[in-house]
N, C-alpha and C. Protein backbone atom coordinates (compact mmCIF):
# COMPACT_ATOMS: atom_id res chain seq x y z
N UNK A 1 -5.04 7.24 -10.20
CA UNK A 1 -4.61 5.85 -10.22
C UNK A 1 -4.27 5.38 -8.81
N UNK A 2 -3.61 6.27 -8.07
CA UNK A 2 -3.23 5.66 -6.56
C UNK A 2 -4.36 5.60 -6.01
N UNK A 3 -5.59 6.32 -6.24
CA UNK A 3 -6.97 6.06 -4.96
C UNK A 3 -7.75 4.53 -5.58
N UNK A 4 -7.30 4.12 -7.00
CA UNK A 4 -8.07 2.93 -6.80
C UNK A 4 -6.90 1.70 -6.29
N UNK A 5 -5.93 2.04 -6.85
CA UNK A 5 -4.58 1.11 -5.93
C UNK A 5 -4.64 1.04 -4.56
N UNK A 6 -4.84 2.24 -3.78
CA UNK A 6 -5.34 2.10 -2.42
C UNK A 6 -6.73 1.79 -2.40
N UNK A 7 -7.52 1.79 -2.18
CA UNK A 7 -8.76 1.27 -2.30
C UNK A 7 -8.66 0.05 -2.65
N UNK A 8 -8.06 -0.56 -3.79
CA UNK A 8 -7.64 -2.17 -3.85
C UNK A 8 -6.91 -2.62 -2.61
N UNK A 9 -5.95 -2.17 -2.70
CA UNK A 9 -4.79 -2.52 -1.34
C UNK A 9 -5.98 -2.64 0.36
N UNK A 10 -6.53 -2.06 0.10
CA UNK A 10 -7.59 -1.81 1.55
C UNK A 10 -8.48 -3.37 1.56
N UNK A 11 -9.36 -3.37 -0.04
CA UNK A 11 -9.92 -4.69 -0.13
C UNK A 11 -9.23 -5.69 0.24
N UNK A 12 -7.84 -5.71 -0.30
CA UNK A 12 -7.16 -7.03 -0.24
C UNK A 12 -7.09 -7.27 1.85
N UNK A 13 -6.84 -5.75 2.41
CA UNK A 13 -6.42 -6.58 3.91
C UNK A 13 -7.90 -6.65 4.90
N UNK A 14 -9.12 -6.14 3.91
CA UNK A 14 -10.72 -6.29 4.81
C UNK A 14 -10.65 -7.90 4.16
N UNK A 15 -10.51 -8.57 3.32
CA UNK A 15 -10.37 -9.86 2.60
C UNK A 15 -9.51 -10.78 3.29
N UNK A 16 -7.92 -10.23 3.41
CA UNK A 16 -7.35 -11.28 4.64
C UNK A 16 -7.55 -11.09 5.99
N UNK A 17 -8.53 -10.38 6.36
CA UNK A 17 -8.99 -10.28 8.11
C UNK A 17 -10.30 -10.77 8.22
N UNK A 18 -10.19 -11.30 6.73
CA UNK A 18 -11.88 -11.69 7.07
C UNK A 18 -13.69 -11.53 7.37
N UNK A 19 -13.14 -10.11 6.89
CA UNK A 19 -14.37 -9.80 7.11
C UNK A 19 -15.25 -9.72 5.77
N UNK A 20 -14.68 -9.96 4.83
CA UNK A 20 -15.82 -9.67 3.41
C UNK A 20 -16.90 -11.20 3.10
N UNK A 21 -17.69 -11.15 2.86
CA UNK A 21 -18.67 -12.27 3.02
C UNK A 21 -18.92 -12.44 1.59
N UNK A 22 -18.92 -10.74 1.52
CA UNK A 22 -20.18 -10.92 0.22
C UNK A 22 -19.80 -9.30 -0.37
N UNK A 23 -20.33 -8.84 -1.89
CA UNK A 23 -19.76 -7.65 -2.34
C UNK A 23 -20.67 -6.31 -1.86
N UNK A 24 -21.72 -6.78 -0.86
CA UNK A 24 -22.27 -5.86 0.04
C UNK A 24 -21.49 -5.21 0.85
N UNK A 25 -21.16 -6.64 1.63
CA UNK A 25 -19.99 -6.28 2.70
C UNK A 25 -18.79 -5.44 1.88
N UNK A 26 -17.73 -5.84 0.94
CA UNK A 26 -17.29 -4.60 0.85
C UNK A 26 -17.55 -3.34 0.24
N UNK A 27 -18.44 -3.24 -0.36
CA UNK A 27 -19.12 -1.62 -0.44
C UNK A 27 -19.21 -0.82 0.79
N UNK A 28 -19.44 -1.56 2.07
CA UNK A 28 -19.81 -1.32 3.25
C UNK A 28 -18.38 -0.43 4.15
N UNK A 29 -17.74 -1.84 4.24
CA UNK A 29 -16.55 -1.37 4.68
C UNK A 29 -15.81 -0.16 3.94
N UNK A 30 -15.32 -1.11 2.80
CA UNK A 30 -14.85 0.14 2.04
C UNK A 30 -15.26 1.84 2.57
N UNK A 31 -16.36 2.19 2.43
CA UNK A 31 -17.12 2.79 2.42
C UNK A 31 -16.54 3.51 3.56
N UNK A 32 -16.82 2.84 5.28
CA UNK A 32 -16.56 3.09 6.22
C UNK A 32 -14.87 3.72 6.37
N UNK A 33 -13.82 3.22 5.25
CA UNK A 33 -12.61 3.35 5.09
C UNK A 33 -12.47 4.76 4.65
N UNK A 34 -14.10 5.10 3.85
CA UNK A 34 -13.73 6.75 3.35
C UNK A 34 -13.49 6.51 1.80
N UNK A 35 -13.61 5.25 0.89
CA UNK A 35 -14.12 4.92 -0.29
C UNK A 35 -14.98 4.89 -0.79
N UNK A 36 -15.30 6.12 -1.34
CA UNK A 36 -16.70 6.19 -2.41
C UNK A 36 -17.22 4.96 -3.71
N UNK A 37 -17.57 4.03 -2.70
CA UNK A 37 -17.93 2.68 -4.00
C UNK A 37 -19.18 2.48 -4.30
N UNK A 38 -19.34 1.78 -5.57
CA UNK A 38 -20.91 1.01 -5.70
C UNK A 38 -20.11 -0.17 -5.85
N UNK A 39 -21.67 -0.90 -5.81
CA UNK A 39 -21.00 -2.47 -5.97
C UNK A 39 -20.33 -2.87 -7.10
N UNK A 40 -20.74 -2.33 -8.59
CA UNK A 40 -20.38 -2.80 -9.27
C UNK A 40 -18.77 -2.28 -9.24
N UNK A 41 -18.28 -1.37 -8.84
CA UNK A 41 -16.68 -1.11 -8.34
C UNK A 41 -16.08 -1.97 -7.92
N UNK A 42 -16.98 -2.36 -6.85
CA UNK A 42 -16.61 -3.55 -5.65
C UNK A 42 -16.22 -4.56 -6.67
N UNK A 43 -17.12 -5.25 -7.23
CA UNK A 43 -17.59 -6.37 -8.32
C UNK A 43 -15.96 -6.40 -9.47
N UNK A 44 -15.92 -5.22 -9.68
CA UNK A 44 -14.28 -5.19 -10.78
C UNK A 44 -12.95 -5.14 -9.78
N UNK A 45 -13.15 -4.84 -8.59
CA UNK A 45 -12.04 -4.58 -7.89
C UNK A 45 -11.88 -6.18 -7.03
N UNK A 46 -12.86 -7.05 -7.01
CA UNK A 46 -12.91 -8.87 -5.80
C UNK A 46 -12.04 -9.26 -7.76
N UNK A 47 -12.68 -8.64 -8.98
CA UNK A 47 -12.18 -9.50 -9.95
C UNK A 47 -10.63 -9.04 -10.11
N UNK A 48 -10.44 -7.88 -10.30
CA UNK A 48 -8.66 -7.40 -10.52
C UNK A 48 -7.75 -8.18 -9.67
N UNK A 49 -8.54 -8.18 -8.18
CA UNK A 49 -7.74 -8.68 -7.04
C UNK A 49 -7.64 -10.35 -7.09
N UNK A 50 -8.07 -10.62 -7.99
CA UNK A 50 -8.65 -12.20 -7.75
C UNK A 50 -9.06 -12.81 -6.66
N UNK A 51 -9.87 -11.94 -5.73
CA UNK A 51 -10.39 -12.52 -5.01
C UNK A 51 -11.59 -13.59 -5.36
N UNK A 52 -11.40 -14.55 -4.39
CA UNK A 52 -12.57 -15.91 -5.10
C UNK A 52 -13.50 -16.46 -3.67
N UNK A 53 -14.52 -16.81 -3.58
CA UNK A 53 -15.56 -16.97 -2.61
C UNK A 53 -15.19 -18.75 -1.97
N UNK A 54 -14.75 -18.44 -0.73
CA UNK A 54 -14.66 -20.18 -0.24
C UNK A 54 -15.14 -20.21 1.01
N UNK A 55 -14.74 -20.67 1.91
CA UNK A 55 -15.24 -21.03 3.34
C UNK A 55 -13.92 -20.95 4.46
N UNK A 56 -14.48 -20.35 5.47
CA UNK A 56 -13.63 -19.71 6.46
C UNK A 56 -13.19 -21.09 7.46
N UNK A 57 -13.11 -21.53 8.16
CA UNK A 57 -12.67 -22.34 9.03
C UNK A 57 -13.87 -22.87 9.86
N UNK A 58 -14.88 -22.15 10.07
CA UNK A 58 -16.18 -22.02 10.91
C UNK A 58 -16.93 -22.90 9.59
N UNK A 59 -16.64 -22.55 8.32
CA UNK A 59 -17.76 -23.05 7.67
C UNK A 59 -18.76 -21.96 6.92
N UNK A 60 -18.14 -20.62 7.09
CA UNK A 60 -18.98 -19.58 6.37
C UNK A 60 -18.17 -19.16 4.98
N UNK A 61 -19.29 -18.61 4.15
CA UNK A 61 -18.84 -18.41 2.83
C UNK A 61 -17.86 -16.78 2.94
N UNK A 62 -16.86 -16.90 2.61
CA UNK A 62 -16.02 -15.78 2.77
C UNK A 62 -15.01 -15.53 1.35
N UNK A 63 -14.49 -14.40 1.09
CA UNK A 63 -13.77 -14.33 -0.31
C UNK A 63 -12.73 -14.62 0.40
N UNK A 64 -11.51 -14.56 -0.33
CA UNK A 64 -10.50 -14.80 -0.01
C UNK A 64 -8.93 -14.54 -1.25
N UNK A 65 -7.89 -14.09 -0.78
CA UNK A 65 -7.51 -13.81 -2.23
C UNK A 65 -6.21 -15.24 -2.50
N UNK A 66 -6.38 -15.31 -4.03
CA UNK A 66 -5.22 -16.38 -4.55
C UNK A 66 -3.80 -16.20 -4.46
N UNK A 67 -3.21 -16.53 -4.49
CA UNK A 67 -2.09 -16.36 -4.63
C UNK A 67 -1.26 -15.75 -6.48
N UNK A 68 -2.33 -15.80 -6.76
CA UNK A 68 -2.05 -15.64 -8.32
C UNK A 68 -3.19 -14.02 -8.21
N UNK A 69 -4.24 -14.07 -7.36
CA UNK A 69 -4.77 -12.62 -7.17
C UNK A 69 -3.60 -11.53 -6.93
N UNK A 70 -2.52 -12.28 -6.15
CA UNK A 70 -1.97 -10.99 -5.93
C UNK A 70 -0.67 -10.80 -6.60
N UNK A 71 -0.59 -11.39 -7.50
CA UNK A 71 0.61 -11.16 -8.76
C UNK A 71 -0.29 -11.03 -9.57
N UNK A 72 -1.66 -11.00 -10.15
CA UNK A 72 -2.41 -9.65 -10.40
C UNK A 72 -2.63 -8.21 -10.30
N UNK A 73 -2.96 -8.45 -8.81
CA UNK A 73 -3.02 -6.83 -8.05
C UNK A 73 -1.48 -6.08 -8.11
N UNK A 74 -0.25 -6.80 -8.36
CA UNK A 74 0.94 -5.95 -8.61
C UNK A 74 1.29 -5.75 -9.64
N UNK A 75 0.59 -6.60 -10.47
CA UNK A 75 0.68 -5.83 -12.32
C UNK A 75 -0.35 -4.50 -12.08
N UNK A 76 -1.37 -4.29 -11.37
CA UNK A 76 -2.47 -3.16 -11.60
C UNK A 76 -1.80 -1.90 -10.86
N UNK A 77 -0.87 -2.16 -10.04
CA UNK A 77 -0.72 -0.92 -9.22
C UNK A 77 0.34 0.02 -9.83
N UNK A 78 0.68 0.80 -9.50
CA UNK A 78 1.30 1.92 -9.86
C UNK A 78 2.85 1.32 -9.05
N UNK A 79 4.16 1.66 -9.71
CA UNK A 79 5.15 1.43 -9.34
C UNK A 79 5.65 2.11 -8.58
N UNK A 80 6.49 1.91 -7.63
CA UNK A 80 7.06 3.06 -6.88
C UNK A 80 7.72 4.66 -7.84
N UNK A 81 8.07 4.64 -8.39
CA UNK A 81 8.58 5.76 -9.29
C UNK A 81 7.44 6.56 -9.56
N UNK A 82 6.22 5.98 -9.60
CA UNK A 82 5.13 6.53 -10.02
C UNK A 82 4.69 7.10 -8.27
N UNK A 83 4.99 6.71 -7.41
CA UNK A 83 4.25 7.10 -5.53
C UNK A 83 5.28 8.13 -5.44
N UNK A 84 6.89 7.80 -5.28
CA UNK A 84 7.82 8.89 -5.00
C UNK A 84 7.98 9.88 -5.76
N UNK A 85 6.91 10.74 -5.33
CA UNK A 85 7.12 12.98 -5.51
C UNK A 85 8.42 13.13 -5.08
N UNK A 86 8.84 12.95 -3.79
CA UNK A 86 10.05 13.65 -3.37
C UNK A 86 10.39 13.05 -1.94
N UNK A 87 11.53 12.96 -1.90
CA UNK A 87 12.28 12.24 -0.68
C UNK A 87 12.94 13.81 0.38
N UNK A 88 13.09 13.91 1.56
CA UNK A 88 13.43 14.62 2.41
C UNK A 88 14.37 13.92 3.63
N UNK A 89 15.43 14.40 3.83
CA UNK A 89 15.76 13.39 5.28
C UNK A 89 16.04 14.70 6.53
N UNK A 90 16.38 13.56 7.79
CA UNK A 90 16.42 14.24 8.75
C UNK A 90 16.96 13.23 9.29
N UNK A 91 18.09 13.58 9.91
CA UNK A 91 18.85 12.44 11.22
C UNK A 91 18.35 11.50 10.64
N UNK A 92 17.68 10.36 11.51
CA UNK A 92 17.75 8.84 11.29
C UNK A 92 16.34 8.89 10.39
N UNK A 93 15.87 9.58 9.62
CA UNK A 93 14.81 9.42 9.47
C UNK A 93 14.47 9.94 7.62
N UNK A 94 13.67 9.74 6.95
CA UNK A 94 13.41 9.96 5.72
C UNK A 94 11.71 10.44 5.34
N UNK A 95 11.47 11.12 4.56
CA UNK A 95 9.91 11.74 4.50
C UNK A 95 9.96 11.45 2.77
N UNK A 96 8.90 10.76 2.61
CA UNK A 96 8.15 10.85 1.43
C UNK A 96 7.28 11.43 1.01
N UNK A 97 6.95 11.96 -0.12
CA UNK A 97 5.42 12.47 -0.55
C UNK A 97 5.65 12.00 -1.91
N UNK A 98 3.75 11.70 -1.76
CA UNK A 98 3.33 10.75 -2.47
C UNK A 98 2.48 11.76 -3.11
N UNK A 99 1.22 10.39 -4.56
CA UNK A 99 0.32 11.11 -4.25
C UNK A 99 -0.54 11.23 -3.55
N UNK A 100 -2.07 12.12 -3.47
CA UNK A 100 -2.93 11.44 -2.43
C UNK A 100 -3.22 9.99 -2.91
N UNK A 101 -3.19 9.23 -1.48
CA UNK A 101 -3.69 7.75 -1.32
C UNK A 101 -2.73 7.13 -1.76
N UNK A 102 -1.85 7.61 -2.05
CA UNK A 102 -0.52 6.81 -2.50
C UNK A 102 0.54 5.73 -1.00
N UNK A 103 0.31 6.64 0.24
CA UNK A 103 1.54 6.59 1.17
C UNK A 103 1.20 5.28 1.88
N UNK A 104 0.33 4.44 1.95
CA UNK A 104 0.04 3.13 2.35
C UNK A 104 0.72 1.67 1.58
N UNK A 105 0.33 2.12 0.12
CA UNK A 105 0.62 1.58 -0.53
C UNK A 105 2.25 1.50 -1.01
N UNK A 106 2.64 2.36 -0.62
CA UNK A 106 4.42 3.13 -0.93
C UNK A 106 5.11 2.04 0.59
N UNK A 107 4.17 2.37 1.62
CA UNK A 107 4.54 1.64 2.77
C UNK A 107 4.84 0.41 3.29
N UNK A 108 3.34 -0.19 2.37
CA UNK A 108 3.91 -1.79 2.47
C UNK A 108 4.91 -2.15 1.38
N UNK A 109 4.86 -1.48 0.38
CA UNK A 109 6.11 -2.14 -0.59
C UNK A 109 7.36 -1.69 0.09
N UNK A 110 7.35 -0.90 0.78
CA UNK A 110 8.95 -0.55 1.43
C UNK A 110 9.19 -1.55 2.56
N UNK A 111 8.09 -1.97 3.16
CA UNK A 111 7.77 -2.94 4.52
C UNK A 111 9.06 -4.11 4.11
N UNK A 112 8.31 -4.72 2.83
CA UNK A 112 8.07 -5.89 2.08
C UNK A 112 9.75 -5.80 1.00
N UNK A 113 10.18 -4.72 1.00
CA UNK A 113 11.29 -4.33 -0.17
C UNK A 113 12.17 -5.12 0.30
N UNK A 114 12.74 -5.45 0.93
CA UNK A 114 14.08 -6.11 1.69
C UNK A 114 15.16 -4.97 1.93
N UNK A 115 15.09 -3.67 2.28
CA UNK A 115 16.16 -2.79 1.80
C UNK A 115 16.64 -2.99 3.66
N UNK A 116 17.68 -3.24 3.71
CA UNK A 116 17.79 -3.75 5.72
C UNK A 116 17.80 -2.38 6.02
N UNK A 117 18.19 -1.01 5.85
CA UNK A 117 18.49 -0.18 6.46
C UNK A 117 17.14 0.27 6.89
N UNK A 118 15.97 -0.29 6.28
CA UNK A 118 15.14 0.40 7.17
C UNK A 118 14.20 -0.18 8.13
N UNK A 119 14.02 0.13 9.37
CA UNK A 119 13.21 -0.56 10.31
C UNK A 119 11.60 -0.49 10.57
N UNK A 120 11.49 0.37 10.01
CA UNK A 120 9.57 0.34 10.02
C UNK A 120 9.43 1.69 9.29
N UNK A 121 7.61 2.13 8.53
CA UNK A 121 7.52 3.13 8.04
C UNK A 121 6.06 3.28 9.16
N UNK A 122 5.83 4.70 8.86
CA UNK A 122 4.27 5.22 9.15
C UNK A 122 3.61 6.19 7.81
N UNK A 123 3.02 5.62 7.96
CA UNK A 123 2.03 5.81 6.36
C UNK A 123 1.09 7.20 6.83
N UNK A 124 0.52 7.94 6.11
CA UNK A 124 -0.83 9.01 6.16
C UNK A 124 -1.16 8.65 4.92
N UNK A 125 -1.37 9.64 4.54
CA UNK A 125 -2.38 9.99 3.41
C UNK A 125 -1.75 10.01 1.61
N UNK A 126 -0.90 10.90 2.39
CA UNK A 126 0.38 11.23 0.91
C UNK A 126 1.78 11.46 1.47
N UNK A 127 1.57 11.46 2.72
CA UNK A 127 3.27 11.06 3.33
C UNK A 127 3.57 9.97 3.97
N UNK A 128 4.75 9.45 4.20
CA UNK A 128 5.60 8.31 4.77
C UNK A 128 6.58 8.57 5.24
N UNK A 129 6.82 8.02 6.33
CA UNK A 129 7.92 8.64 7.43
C UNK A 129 8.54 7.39 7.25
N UNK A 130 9.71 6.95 7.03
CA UNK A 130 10.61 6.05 7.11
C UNK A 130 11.70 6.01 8.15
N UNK A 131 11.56 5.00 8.93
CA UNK A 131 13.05 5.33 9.78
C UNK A 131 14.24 4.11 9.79
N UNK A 132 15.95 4.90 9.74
CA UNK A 132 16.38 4.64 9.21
C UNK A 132 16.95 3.24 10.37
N UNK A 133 17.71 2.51 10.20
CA UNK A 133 18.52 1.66 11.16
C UNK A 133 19.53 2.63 12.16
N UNK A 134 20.23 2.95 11.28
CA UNK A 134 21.57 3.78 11.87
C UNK A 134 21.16 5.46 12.41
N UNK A 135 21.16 5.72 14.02
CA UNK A 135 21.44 7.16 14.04
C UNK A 135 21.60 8.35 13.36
N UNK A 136 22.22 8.23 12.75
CA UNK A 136 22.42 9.45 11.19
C UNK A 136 22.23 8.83 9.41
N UNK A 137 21.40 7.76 9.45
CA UNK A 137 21.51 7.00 8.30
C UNK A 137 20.25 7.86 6.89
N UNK A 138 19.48 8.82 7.91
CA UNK A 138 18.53 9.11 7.01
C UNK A 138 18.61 10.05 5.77
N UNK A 139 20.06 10.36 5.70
CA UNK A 139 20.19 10.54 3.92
C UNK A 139 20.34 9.68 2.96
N UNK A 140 21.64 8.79 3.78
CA UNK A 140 21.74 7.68 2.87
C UNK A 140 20.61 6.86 2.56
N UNK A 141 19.64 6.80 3.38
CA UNK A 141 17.93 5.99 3.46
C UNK A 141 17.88 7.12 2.55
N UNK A 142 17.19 8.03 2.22
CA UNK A 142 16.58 8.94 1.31
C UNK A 142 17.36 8.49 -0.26
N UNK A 143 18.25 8.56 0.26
CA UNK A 143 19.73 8.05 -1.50
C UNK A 143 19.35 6.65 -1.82
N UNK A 144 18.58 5.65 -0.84
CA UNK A 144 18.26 4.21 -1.37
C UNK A 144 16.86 4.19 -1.92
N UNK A 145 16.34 5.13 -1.18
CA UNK A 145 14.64 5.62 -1.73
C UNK A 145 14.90 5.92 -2.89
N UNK A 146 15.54 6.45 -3.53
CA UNK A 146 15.47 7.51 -4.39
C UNK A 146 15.55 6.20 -5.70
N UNK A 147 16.65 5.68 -5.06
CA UNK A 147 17.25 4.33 -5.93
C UNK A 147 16.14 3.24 -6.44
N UNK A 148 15.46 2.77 -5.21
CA UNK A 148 14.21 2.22 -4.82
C UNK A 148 12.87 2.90 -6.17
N UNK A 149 13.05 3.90 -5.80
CA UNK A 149 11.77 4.58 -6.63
C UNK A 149 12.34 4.82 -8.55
N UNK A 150 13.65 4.91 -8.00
CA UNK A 150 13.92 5.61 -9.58
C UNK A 150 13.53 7.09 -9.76
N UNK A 151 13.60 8.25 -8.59
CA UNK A 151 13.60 9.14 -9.16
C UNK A 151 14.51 10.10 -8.83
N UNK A 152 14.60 11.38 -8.76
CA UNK A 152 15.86 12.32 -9.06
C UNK A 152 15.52 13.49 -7.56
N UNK A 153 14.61 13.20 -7.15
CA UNK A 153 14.26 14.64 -5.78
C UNK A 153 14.67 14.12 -4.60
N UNK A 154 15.55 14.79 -4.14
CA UNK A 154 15.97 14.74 -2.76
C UNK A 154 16.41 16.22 -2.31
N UNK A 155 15.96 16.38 -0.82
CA UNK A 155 16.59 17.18 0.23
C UNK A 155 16.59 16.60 1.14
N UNK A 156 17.75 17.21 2.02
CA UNK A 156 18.59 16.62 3.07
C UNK A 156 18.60 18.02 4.32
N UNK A 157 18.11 17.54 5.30
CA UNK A 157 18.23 18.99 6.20
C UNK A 157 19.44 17.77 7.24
N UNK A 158 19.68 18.38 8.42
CA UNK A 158 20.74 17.70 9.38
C UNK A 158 20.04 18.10 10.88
């Protein structure tokens, strides 16, 4: 479930940068991202996302997503409780694991969460590095993750 949530999540930001034209183009990209697609994937994933075909500023035909596409695409995705395996901290800092293709998607919802204590994440594959505001804040960050996700795993090293 997280590799087509990521793989959606990917469409949606090749879609707001503009580059999808057409459902060639994202088979293409995608593709280039390390997503094994056919079009007709492509074809269910421009529809889940509600992406819809209009015109760029220049005057070229480009998709683009609704605003109602993407209170779509957050009914389809997997909830955080479902991304957070397990929380870890360290000094100012917090480690997630996800599943695979999960840690992007875990990333921008933490970006986007409003939780203030934290100042930016770095995403991979199936981990997320979170860092915290405060010098020594990254247990209590791991204790709001945990809160955040709804689940029960934490370790704490110092």
């Amino acid at each position: 479930m997280a590799s087509v949530s990521a793989r959606r999540a990917k469409a949606i930001s090749l879609i707001k940068g503009g580059l999808i034209h057409s459902q060639s183009d994202l088979v293409k990209e995608l593709k280039k991202a390390g997503f094994a697609v056919t079009q007709a994937t492509a074809s269910r994933d421009l529809e889940e996302i509600g992406a819809v075909r209009g015109r760029s500023a220049t005057g070229d035909s480009v998709y683009t997503i609704s605003s109602s596409g993407e209170a779509s695409l957050s009914r389809s995705m997997p909830l955080p409780s479902e991304l957070i395996l397990s929380v870890e901290s360290s000094g100012n800092l917090a480690v997630i694991h996800t599943p695979p293709g999960g840690a992007q998607l875990l990333a921008s919802s933490l970006d986007h969460s409003g939780i203030s204590s934290i100042i930016g994440t770095i995403a991979g594959d199936d981990t997320v590095l979170v860092v915290a505001r405060k010098a020594s804040g990254g247990a209590q960050l791991a204790k709001e993750l945990l809160s955040y996700g709804q689940v029960k795993k934490v370790r704490g090293r110092k």
